[in-house]
Protein backbone atom coordinates (compact mmCIF):
# COMPACT_ATOMS: atom_id res chain seq x y z
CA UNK A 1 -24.00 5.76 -3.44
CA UNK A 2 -23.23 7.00 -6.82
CA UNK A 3 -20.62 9.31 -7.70
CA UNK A 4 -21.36 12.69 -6.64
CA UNK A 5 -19.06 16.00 -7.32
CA UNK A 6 -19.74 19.65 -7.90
CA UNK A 7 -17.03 19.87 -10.95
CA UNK A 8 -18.39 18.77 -14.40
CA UNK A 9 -16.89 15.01 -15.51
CA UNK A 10 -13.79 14.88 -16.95
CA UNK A 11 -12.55 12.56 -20.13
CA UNK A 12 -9.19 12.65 -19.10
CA UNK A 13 -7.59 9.16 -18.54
CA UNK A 14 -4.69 8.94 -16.11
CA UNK A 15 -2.27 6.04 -17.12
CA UNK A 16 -1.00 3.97 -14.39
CA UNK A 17 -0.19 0.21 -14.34
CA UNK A 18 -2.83 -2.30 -14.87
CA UNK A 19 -2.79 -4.00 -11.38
CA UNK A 20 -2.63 -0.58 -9.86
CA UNK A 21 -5.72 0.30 -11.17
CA UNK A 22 -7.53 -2.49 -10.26
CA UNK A 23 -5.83 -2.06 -6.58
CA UNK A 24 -7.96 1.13 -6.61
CA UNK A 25 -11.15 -0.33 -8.43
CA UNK A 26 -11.23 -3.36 -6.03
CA UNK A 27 -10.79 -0.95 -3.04
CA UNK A 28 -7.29 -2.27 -2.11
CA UNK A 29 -5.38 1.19 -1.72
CA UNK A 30 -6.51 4.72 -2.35
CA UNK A 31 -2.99 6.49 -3.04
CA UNK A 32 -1.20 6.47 -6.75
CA UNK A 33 2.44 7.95 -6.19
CA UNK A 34 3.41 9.51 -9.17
CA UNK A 35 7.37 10.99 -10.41
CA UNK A 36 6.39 11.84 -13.82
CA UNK A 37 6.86 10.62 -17.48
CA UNK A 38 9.54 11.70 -19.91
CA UNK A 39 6.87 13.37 -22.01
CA UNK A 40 5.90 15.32 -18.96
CA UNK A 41 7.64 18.95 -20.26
CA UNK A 42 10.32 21.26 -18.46
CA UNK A 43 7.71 21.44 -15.60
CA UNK A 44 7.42 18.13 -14.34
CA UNK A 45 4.09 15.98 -14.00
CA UNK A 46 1.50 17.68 -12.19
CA UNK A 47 -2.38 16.84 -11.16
CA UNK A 48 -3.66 18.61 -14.67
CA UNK A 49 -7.38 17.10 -14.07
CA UNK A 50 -9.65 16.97 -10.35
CA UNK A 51 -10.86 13.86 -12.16
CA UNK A 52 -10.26 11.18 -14.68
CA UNK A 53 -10.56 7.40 -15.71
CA UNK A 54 -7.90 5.00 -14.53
CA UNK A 55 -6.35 3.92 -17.95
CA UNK A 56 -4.14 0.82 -17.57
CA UNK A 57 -0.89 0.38 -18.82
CA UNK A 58 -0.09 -3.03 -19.65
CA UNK A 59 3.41 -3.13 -17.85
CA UNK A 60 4.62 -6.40 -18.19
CA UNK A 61 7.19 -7.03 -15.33
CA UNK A 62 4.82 -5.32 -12.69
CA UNK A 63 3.48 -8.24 -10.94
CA UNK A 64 7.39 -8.15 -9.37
CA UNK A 65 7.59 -4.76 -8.60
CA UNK A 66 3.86 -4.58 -6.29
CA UNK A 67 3.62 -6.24 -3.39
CA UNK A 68 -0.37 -7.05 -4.32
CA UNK A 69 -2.04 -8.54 -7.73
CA UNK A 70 -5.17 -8.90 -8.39
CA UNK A 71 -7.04 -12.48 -8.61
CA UNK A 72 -6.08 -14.12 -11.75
CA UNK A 73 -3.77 -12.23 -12.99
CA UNK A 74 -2.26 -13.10 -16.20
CA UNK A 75 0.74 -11.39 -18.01
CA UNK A 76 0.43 -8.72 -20.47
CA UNK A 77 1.26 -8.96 -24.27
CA UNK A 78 4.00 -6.09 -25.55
CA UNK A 79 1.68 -2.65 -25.22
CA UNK A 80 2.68 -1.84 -28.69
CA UNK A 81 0.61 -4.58 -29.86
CA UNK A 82 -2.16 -3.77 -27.83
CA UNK A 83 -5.50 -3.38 -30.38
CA UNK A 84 -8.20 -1.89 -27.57
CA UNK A 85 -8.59 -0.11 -23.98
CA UNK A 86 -10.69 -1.86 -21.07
CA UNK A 87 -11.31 0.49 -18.11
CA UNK A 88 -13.07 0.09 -15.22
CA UNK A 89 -12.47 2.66 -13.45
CA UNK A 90 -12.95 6.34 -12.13
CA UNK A 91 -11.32 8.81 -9.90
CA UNK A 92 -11.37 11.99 -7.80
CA UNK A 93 -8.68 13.44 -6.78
CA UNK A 94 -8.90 14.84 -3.00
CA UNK A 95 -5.44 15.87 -1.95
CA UNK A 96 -1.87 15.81 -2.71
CA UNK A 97 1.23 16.29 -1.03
CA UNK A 98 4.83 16.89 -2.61
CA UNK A 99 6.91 14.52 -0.73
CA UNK A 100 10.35 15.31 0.10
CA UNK A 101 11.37 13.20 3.15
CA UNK A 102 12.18 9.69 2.55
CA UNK A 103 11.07 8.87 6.57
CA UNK A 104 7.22 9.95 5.34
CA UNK A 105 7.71 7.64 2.20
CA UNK A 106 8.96 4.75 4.53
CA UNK A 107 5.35 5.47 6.77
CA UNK A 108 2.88 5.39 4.83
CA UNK A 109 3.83 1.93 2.74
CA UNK A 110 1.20 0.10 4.82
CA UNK A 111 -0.89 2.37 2.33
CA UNK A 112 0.08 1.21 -0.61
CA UNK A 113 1.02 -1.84 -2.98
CA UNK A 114 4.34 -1.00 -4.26
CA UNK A 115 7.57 -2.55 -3.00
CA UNK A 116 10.31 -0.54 -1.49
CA UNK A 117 12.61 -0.87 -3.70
CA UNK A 118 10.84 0.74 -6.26
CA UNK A 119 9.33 3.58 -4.67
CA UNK A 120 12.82 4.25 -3.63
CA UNK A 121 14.16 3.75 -7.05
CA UNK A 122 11.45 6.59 -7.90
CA UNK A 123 11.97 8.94 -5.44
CA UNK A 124 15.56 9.21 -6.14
CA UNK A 125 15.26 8.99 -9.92
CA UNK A 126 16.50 12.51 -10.74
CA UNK A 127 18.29 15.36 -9.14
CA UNK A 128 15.01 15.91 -6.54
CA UNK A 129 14.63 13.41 -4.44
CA UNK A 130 10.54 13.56 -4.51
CA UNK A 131 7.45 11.38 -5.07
CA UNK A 132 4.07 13.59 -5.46
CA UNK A 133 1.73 11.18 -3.71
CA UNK A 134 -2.21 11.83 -4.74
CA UNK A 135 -4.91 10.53 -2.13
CA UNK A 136 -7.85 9.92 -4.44
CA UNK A 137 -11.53 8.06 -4.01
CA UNK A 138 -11.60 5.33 -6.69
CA UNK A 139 -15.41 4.55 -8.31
CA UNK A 140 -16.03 1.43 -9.78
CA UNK A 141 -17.91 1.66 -13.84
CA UNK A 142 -21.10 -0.09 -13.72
CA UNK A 143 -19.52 -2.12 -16.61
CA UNK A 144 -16.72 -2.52 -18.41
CA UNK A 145 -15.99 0.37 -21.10
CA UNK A 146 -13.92 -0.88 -23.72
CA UNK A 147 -12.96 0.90 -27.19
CA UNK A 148 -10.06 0.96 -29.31
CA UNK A 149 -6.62 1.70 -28.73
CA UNK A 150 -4.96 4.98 -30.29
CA UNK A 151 -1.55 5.17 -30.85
CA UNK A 152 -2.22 8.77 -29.42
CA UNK A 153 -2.39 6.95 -25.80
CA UNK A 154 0.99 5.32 -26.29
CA UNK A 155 4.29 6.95 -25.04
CA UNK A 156 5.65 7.44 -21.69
CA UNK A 157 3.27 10.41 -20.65
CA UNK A 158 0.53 10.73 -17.45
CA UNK A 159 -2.32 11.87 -19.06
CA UNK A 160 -4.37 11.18 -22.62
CA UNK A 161 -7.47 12.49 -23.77
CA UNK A 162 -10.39 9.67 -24.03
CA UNK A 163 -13.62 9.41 -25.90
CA UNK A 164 -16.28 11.35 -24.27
CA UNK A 165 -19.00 8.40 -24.44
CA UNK A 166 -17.74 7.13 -21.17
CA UNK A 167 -18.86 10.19 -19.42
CA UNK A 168 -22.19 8.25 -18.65
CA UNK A 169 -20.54 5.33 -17.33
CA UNK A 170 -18.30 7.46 -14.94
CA UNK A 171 -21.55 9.31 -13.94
CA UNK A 172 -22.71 5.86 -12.80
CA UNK A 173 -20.13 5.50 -11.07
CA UNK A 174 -19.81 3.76 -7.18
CA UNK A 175 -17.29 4.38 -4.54
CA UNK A 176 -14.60 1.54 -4.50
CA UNK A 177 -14.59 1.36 -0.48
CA UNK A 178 -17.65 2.50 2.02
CA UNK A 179 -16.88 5.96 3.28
CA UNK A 180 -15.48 4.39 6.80
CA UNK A 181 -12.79 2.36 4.88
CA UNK A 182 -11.52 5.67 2.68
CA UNK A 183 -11.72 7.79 5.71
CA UNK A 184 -9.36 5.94 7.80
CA UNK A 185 -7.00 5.58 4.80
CA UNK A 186 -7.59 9.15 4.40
CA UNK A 187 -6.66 9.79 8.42
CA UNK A 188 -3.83 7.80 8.07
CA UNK A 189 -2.33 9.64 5.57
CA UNK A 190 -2.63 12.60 6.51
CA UNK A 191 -1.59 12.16 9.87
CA UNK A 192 2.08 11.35 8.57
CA UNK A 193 2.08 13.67 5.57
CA UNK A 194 0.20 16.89 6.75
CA UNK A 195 -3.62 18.05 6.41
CA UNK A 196 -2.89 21.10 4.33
């Protein structure tokens, strides 16, 4: 199954850490929890795109702070002398919830790859204690797109704006688990944090 949606694709990358977005390429979780980056505005972060390519952040302590790595993982040079982007990924975003109860963070870490202690450190980060937590279906590319790295994609902010020539990749797109797998993840989540 290829990737199939009724909105147009989107070159929008979301930034997350590396080994998170292999977690969702390799089918591992489908949740990113999300408090925002400093560069977010007044407003807060917020879901600005319905989809996007999962652009990895080279992060280097975060093989500590998730409870899963991928196969081989090695650690990552300083990102500011990173010289290109690798992606591998693609994602739809099919429902989000505004989390404000620390009992429905604790339930749904089966879920997920990050330890405790640092979702907690992220839920309580500012004066509202709140994660938004995004259930999305991950695609893997058909290959590897790599370009350049911008120093536009630098800085502590959710979303940058990617070359458009990976539109055909992400159109090629195939779903990271089988439809039984996401759907149970799916259930499970919203069973604890609310269908609506």
């Amino acid at each position: 199954m290829i990737l199939k949606t009724d909105l147009p694709l989107s070159s929008a990358g979301f930034k997350e850490w590396a080994y998170v977005c292999d977690s969702l390429v390799q089918g591992v979780q489908s949740l990113i929890l999300r408090k925002g980056g400093i560069h977010e505005g007044r407003g807060g972060f917020e879901w600005k795109h319905r989809q996007f390519f999962l652009f990895p952040t080279w992060f280097h302590t975060q093989s500590e702070r998730l409870t899963w790595s991928p196969e081989g993982a090695t650690s990552f040079p300083p990102e500011e002398e990173r010289t290109s982007v690798d992606i591998d990924g693609y994602a739809t975003l099919e429902q989000v919830w505004k989390v404000t109860d620390w009992a429905q963070m604790e339930a749904i870490a089966p879920l997920h790859i990050w330890k405790e202690e640092i979702v907690k450190e992220r839920f309580v980060y500012d004066d509202e204690s709140c994660l938004h937590v995004a259930l999305v279906r991950a695609y893997k590319l058909p290959e590897r797109w790599s370009f350049p790295y911008s120093k536009s994609y630098g800085g502590c902010r959710s979303w940058v704006n990617l070359p458009e020539e990976g539109l055909a990749l992400a159109a090629a797109a195939v779903p990271a688990m089988n439809d039984e797998a996401w759907n149970e993840t799916a259930g499970k989540l919203r069973a604890v944090l609310g269908d609506s």
